[in-house]
N, C-alpha and C. Protein backbone atom coordinates (compact mmCIF):
# COMPACT_ATOMS: atom_id res chain seq x y z
N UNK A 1 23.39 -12.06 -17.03
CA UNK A 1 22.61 -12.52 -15.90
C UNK A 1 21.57 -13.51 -16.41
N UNK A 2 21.53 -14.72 -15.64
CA UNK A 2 20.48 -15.25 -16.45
C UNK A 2 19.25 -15.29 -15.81
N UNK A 3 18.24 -15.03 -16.54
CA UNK A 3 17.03 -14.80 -16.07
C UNK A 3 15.77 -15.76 -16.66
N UNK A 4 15.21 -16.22 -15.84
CA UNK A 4 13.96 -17.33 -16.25
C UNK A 4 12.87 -16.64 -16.74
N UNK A 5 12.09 -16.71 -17.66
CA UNK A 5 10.95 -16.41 -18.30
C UNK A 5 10.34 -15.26 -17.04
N UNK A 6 9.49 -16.27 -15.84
CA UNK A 6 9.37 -15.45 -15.47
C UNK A 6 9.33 -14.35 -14.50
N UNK A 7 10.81 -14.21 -14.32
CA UNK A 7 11.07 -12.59 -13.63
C UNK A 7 11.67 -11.93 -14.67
N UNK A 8 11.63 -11.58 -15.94
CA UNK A 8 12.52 -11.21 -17.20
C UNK A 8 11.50 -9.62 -16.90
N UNK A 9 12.25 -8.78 -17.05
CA UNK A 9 11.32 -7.19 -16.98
C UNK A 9 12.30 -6.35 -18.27
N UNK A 10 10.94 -6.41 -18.92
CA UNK A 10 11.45 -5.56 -20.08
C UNK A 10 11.11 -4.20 -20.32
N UNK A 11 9.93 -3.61 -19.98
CA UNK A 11 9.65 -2.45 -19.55
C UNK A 11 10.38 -1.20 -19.85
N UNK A 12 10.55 0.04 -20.31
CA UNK A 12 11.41 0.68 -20.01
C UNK A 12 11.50 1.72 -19.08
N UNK A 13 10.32 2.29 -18.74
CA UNK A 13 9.56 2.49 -17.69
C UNK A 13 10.27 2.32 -16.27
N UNK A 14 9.32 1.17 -16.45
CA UNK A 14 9.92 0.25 -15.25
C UNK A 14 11.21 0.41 -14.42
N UNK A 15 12.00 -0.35 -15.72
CA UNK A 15 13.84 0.08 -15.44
C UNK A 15 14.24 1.40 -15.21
N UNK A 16 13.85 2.71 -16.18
CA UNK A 16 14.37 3.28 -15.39
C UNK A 16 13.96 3.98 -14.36
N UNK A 17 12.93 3.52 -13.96
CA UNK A 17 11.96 4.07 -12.73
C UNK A 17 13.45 3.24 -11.37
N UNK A 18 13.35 2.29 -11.17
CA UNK A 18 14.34 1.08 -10.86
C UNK A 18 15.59 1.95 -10.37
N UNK A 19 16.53 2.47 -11.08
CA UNK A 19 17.21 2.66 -11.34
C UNK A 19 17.64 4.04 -11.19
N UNK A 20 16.38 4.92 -11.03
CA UNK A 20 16.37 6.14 -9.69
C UNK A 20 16.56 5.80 -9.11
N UNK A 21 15.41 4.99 -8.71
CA UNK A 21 15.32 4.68 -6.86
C UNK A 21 16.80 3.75 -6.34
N UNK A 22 17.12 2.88 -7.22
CA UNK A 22 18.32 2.52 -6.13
C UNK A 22 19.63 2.80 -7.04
N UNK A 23 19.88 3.78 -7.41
CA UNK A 23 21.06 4.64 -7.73
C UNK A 23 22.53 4.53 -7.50
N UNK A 24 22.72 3.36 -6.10
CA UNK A 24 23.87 3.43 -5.34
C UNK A 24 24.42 2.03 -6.41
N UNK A 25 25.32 1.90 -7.00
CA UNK A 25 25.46 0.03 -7.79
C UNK A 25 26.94 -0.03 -7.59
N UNK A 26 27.05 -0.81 -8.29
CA UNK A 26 28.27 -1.58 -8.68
C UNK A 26 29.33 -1.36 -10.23
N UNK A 27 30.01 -0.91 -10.06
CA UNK A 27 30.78 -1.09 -11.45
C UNK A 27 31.26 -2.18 -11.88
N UNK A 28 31.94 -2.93 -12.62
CA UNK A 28 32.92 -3.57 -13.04
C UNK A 28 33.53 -3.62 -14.40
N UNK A 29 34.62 -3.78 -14.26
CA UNK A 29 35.85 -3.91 -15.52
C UNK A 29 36.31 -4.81 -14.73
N UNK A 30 37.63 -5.27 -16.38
CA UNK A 30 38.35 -6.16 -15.78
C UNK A 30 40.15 -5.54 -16.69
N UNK A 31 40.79 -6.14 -15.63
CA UNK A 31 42.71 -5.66 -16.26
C UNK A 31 43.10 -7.35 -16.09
N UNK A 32 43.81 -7.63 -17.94
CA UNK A 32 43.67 -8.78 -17.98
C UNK A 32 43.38 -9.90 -17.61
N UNK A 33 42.06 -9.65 -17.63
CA UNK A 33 41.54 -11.02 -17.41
C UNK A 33 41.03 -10.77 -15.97
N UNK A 34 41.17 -10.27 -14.96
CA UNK A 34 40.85 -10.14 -13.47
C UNK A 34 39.83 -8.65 -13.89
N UNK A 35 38.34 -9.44 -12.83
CA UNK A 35 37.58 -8.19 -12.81
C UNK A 35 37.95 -7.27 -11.84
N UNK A 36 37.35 -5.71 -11.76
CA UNK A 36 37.94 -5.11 -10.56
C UNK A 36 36.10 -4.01 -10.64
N UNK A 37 35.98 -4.09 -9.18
CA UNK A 37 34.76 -3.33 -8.61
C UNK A 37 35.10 -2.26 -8.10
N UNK A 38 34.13 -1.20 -8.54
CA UNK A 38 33.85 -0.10 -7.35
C UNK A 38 32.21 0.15 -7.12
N UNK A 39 32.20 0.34 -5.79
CA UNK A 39 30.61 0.53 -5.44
C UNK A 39 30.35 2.37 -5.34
N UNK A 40 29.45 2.30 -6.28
CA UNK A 40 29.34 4.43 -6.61
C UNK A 40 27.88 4.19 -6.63
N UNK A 41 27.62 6.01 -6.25
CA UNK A 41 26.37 6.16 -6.52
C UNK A 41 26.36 6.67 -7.88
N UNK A 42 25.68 6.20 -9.12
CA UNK A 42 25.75 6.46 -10.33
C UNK A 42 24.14 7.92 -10.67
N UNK A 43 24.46 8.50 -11.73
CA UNK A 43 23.45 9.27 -12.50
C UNK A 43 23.02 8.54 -13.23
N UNK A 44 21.58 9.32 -13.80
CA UNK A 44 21.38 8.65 -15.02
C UNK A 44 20.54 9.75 -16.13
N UNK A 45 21.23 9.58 -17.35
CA UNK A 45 20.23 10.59 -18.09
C UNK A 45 19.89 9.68 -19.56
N UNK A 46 19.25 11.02 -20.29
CA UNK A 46 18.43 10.72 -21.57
C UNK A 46 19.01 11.34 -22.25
N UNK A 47 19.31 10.71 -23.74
CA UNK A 47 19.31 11.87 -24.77
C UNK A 47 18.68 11.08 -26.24
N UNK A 48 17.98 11.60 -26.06
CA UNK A 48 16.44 10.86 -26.92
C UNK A 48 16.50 9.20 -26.91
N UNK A 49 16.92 8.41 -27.44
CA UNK A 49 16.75 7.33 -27.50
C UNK A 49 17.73 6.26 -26.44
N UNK A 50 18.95 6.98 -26.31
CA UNK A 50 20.25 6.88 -25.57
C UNK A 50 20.09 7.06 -24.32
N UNK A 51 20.43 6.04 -23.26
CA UNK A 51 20.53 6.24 -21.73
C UNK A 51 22.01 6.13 -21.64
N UNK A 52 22.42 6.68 -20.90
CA UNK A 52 23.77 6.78 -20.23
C UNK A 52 23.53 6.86 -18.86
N UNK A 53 24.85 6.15 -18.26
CA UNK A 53 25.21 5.96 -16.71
C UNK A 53 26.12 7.03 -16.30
N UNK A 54 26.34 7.96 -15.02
CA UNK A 54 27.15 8.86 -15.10
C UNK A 54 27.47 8.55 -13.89
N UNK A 55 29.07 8.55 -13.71
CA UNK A 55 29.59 8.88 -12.53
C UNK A 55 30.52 9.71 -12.08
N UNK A 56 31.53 9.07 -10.82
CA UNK A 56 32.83 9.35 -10.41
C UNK A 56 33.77 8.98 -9.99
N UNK A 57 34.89 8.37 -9.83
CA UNK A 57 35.56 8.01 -8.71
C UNK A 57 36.80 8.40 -8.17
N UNK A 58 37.33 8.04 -7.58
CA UNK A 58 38.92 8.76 -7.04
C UNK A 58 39.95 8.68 -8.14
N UNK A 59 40.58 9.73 -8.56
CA UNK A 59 41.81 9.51 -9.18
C UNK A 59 42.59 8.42 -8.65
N UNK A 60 42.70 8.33 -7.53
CA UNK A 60 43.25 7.06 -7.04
C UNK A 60 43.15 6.42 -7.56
N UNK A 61 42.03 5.58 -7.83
CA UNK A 61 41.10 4.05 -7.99
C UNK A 61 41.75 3.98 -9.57
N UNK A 62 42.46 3.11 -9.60
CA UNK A 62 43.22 3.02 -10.97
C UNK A 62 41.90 2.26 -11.74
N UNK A 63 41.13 1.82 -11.14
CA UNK A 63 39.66 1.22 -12.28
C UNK A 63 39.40 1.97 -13.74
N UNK A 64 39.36 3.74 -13.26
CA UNK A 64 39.09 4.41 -14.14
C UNK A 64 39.93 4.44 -15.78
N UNK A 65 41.27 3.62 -15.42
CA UNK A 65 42.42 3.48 -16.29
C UNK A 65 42.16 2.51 -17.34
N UNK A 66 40.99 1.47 -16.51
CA UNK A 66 40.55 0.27 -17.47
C UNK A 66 40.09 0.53 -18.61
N UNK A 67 38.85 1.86 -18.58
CA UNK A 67 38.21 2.07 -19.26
C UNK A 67 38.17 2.00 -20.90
N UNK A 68 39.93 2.59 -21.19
CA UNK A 68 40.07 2.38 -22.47
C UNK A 68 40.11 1.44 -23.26
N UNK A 69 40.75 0.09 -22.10
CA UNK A 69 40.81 -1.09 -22.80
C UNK A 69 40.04 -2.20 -22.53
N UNK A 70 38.81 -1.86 -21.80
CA UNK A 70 37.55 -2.79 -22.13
C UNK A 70 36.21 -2.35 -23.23
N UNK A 71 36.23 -3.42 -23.73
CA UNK A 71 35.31 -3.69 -24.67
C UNK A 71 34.06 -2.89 -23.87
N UNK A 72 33.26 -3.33 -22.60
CA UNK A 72 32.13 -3.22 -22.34
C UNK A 72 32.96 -3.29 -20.55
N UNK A 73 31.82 -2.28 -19.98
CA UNK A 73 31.99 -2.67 -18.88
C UNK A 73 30.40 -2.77 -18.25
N UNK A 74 30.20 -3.51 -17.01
CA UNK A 74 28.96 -3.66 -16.60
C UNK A 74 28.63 -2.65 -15.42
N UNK A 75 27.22 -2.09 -15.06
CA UNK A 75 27.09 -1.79 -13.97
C UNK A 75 25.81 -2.40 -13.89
N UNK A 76 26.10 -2.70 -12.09
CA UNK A 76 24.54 -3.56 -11.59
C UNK A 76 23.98 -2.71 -10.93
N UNK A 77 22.82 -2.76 -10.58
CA UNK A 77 21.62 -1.88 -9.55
C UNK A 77 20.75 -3.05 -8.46
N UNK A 78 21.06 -3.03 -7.54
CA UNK A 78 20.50 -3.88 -6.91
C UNK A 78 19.47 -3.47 -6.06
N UNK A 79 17.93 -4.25 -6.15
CA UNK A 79 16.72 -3.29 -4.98
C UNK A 79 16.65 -4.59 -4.09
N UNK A 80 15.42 -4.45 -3.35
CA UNK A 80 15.57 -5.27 -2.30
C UNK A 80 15.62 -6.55 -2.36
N UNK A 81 15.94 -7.51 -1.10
CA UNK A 81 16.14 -8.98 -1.43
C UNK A 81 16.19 -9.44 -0.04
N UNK A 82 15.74 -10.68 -0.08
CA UNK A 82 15.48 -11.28 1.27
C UNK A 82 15.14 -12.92 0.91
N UNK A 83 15.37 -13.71 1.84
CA UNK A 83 15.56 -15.21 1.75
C UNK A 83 13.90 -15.73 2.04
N UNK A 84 13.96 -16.66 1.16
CA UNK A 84 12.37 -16.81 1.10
C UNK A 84 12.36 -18.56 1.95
N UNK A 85 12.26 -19.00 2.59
CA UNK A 85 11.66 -20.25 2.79
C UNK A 85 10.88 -21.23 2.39
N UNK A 86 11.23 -22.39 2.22
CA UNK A 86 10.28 -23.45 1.70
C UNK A 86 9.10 -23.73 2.44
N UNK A 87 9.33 -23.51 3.61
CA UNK A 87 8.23 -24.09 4.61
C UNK A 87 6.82 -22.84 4.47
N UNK A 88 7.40 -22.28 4.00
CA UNK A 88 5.88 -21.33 3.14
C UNK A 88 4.98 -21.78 2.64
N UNK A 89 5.79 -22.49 1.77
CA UNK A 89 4.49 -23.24 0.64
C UNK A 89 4.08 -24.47 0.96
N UNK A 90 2.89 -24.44 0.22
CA UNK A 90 2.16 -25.59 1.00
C UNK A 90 2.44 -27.02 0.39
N UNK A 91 3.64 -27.37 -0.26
CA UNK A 91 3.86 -28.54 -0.70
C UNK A 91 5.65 -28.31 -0.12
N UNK A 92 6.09 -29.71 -0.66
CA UNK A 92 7.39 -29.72 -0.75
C UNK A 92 8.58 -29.04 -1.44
N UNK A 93 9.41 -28.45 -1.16
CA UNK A 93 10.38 -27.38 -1.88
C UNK A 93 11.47 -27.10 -1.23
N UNK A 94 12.33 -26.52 -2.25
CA UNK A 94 13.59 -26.14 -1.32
C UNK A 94 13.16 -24.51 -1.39
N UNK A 95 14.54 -24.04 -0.31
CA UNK A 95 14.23 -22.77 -0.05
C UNK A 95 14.86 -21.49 -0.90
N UNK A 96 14.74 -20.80 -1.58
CA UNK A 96 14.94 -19.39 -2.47
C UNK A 96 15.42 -18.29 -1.95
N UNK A 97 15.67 -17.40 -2.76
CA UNK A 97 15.83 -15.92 -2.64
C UNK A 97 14.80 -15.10 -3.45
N UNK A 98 14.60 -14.15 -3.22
CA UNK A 98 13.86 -13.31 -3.39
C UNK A 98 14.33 -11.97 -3.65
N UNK A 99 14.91 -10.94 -5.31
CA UNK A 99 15.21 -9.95 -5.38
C UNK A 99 15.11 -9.32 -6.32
N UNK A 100 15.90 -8.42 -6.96
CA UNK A 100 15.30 -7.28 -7.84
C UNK A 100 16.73 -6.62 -8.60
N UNK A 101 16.94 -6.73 -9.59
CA UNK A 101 18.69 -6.33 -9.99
C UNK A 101 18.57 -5.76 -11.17
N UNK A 102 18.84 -4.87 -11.71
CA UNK A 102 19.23 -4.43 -13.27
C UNK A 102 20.67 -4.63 -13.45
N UNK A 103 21.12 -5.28 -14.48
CA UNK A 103 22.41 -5.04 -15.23
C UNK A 103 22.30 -4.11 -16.38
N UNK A 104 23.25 -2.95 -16.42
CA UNK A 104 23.28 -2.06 -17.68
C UNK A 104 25.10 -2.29 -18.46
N UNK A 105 25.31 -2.48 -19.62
CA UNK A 105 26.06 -2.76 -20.34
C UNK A 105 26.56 -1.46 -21.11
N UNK A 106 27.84 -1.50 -21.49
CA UNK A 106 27.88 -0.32 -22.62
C UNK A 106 29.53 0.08 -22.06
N UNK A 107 30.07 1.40 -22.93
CA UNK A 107 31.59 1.98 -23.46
C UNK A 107 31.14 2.51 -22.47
N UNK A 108 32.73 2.88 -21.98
CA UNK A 108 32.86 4.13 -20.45
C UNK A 108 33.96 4.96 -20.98
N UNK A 109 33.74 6.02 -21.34
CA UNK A 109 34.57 7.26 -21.52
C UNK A 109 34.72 8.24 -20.59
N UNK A 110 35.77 8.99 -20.52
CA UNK A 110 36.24 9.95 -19.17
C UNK A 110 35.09 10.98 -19.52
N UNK A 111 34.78 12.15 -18.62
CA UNK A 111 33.86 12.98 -18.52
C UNK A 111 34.87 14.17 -18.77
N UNK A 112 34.83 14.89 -19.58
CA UNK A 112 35.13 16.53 -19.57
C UNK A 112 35.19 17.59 -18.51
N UNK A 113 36.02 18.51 -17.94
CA UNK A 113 35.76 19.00 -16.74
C UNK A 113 34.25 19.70 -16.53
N UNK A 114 33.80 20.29 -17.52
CA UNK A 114 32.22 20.70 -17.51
C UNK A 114 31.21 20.14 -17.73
N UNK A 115 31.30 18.83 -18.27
CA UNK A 115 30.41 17.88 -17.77
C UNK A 115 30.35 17.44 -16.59
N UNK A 116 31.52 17.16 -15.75
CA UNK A 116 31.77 16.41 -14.48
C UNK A 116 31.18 17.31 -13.59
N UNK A 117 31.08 18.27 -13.84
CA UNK A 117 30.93 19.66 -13.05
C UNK A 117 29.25 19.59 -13.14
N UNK A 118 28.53 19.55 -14.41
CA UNK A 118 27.40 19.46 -14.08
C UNK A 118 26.89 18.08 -13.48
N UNK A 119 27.47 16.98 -13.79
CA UNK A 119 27.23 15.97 -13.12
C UNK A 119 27.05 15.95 -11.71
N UNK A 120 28.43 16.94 -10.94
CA UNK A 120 28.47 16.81 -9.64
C UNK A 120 26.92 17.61 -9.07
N UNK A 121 26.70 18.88 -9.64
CA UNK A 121 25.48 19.59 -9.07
C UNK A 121 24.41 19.06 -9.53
N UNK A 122 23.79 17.75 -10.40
CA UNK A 122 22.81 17.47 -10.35
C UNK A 122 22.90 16.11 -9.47
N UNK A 123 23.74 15.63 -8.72
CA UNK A 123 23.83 14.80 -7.83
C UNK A 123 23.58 15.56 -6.31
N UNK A 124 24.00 16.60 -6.67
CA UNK A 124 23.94 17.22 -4.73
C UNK A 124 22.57 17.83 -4.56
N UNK A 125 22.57 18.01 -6.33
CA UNK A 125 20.64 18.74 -6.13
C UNK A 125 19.87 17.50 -5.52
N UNK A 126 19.71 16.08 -6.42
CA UNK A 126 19.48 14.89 -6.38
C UNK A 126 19.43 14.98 -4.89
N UNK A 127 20.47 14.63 -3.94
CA UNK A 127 20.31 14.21 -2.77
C UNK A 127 20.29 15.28 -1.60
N UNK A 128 20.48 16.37 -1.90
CA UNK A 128 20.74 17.29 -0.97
C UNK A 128 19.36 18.24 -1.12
N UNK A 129 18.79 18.58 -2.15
CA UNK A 129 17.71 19.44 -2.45
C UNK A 129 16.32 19.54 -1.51
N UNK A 130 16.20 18.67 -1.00
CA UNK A 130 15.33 18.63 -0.09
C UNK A 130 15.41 18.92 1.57
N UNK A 131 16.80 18.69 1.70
CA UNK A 131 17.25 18.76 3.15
C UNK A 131 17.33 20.18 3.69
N UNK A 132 17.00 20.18 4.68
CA UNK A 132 17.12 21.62 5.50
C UNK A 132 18.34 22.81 5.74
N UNK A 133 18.92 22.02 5.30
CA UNK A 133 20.23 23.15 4.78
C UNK A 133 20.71 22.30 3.61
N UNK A 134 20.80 22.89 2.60
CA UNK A 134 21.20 21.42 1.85
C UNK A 134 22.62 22.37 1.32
N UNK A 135 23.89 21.02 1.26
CA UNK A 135 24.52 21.61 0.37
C UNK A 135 24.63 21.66 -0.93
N UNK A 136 24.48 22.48 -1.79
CA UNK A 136 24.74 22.20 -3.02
C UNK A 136 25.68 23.54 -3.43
N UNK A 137 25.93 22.90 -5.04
CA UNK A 137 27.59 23.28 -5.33
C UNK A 137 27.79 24.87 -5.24
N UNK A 138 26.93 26.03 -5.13
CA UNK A 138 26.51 26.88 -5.14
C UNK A 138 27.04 27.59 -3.99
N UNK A 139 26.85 26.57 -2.50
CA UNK A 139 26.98 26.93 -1.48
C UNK A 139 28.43 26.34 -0.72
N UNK A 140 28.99 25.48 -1.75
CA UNK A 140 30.45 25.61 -1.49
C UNK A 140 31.67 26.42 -1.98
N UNK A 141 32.67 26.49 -1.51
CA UNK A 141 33.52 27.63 -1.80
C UNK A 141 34.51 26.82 -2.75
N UNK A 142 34.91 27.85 -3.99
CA UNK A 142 35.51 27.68 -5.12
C UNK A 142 36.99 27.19 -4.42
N UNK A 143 37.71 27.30 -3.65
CA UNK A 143 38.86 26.66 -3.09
C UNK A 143 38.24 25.17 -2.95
N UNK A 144 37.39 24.78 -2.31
CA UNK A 144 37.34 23.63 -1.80
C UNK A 144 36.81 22.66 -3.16
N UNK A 145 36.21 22.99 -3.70
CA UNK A 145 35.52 22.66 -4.74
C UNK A 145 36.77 22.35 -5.91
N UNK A 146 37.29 23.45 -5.89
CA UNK A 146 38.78 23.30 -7.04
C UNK A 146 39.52 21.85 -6.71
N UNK A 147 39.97 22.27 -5.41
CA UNK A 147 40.41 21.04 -4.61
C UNK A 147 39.37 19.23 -4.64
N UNK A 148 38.66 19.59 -4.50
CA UNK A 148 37.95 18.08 -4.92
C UNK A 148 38.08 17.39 -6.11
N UNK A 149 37.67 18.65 -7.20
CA UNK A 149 37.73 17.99 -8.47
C UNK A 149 39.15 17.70 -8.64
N UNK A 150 40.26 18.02 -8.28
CA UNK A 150 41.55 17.49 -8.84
C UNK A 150 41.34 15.70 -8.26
N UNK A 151 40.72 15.48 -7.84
CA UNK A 151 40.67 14.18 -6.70
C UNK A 151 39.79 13.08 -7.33
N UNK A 152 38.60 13.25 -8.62
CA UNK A 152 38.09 12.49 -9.01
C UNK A 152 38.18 12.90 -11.01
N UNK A 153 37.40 11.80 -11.30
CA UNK A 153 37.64 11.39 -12.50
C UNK A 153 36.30 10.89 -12.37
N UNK A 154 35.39 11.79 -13.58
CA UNK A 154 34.30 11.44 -13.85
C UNK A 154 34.01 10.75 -15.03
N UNK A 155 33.16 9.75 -15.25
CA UNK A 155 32.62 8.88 -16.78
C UNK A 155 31.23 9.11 -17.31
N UNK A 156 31.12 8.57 -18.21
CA UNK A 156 29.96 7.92 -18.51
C UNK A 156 29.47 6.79 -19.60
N UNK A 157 28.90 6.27 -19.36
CA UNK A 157 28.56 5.12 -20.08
C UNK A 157 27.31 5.13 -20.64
N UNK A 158 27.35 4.37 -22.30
CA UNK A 158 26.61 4.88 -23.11
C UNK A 158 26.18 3.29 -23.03
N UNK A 159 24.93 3.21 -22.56
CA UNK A 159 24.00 1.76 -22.44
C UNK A 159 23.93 1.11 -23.53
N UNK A 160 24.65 -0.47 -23.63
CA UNK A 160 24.25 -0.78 -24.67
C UNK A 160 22.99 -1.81 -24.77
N UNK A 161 22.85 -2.34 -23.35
CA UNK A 161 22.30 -3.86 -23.29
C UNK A 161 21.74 -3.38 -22.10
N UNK A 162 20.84 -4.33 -21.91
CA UNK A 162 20.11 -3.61 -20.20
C UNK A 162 19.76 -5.27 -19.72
N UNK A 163 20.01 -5.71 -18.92
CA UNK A 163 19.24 -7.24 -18.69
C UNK A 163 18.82 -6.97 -17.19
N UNK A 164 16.92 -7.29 -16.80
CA UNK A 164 16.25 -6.82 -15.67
C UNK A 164 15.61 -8.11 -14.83
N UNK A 165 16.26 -7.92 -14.29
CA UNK A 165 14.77 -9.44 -13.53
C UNK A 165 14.40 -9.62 -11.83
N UNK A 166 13.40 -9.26 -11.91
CA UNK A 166 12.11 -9.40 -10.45
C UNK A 166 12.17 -10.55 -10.26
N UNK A 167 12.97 -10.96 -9.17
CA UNK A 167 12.41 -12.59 -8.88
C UNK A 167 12.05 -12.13 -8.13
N UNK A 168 10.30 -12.22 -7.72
CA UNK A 168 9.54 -12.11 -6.48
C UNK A 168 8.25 -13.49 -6.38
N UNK A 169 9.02 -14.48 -6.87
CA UNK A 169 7.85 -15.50 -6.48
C UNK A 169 6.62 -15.72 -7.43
N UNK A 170 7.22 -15.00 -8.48
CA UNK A 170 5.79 -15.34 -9.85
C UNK A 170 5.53 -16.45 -10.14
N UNK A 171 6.16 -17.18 -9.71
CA UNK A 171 5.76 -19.31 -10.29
C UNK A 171 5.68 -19.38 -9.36
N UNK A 172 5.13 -19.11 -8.60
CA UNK A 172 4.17 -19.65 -7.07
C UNK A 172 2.88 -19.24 -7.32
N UNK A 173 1.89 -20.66 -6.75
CA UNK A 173 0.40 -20.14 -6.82
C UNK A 173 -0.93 -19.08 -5.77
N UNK A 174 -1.34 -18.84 -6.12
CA UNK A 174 -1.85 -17.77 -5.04
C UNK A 174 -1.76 -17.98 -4.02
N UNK A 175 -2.04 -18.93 -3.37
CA UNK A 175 -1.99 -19.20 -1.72
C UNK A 175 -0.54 -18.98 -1.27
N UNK A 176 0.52 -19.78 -2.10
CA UNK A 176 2.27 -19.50 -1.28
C UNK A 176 2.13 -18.24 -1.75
N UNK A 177 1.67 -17.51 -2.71
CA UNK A 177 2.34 -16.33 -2.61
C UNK A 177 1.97 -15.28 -1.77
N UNK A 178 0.69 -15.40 -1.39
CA UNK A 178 -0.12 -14.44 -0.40
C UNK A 178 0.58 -14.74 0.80
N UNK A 179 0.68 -16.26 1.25
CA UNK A 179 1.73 -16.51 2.85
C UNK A 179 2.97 -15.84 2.14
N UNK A 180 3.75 -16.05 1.86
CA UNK A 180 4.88 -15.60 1.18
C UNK A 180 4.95 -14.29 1.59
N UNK A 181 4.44 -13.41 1.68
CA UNK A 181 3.82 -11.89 1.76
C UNK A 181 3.89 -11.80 3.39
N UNK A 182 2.73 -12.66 3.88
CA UNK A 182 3.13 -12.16 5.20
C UNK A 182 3.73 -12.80 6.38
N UNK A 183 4.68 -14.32 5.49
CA UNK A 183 5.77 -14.83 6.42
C UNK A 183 7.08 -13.58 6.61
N UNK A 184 7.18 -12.57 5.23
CA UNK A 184 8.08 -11.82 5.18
C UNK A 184 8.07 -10.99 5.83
N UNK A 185 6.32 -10.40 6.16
CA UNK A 185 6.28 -9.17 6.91
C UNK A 185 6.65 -9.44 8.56
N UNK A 186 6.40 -10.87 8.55
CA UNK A 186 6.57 -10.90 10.46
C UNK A 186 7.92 -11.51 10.63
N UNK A 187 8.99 -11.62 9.47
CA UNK A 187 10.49 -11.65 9.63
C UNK A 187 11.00 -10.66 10.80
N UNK A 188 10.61 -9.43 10.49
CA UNK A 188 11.21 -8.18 11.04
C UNK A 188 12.19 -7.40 10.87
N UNK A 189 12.27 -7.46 9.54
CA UNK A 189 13.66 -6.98 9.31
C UNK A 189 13.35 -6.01 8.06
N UNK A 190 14.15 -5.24 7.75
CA UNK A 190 13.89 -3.96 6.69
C UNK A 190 13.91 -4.54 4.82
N UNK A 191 14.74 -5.20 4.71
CA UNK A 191 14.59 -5.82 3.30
C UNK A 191 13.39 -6.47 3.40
N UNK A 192 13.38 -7.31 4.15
CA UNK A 192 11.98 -8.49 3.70
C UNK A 192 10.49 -7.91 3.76
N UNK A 193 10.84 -6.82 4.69
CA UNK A 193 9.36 -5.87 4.63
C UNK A 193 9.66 -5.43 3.09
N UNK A 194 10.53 -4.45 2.59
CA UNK A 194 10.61 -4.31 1.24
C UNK A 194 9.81 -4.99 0.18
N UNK A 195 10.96 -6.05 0.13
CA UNK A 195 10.49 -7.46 -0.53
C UNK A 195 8.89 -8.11 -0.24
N UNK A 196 7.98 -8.06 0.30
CA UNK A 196 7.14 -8.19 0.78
C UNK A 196 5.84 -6.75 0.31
N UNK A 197 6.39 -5.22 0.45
CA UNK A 197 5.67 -4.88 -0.25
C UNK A 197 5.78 -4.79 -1.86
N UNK A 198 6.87 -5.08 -2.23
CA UNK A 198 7.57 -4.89 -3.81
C UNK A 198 6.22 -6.11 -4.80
N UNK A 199 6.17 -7.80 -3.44
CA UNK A 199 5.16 -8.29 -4.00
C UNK A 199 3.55 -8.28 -4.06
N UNK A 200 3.48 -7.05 -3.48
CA UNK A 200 1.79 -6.79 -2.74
C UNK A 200 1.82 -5.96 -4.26
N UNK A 201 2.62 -5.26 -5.22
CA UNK A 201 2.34 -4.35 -5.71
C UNK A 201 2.54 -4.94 -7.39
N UNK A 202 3.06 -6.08 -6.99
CA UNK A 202 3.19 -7.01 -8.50
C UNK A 202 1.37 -7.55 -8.84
């Protein structure tokens, strides 16, 4: 990804703060030569110095087949983004985007059935744990559950490279960037409010 001086976020923090919050990304591999996507909600853990990406996808999805024979595969994380206008600023310009992306790099190996297994219950804890009946794996029945897992194929990926970048308007001078702020907020729309507080907080 190429990234200009300055939206470059190196942080580690940061990233994987990032990278909770928008969890849902992108995979890619490629089978000779042609890339191939799936959009998953990914995990993410620690093991001391080592981040890894964890997922799942359908036995179906022949993607998972790639795995052995790519070098590296990528996953992206994308946060909010919204179209910025020239007529903001108080000189002449063309008009931008405005967003927020991690790329994470690294080997994708299949997951073990008891890894996949804990993978799955710290994902339902993850999203379900708070909800008023929540399901988690506990509260589903070992038939149905047996039955699912024959259906996916879990990974994980051992990070090798991380490339981060905030474009939120940092080479703009105070005045476009303060309008900038609240041309976005009276857009009306849910990203650009995002985008709009993402830069109140830079």
């Amino acid at each position: 990804m190429y990234i200009p001086k300055y939206f470059k976020v190196t942080d580690a923090d940061e990233i994987r703060g990032f990278v909770h919050a928008n969890s849902f990304g992108t995979i890619v591999t490629t089978k000779k030569g042609k890339p191939i996507a799936t959009h998953l909600p990914f995990g993410f853990m620690e093991n001391g110095d080592d981040w890894y990406i964890t997922g799942h996808m359908a036995y179906g999805n022949p993607q998972w087949r790639t795995f052995e024979t790519c070098e590296d595969v990528l996953v992206m994380f994308q946060g909010p983004h919204a179209y910025i206008s020239s007529s903001w600023y108080a000189h002449e310009n063309v008009p931008t985007w405005n967003y927020e992306a991690v790329h994470m790099y690294g080997k994708a190996s299949n997951l073990p059935r008891e890894e996949l297994i804990e993978d799955l219950k710290m994902m339902l804890k993850k999203y379900e744990g708070h909800r008023e009946n929540p399901v988690l794996w506990d509260t589903l029945s070992p038939n149905l559950l047996e039955s699912e897992l024959k259906g996916i194929v879990g990974f994980k990926i051992k990070v090798e490279e991380i490339q981060a970048a905030y474009k939120l308007s940092q080479n703009r001078n105070e005045k476009d960037y303060n309008n900038i702020i609240d041309k976005l907020r009276s857009e009306g729309n849910t990203h650009s409010a995002q985008v709009a507080d993402r830069m109140e907080k830079k």
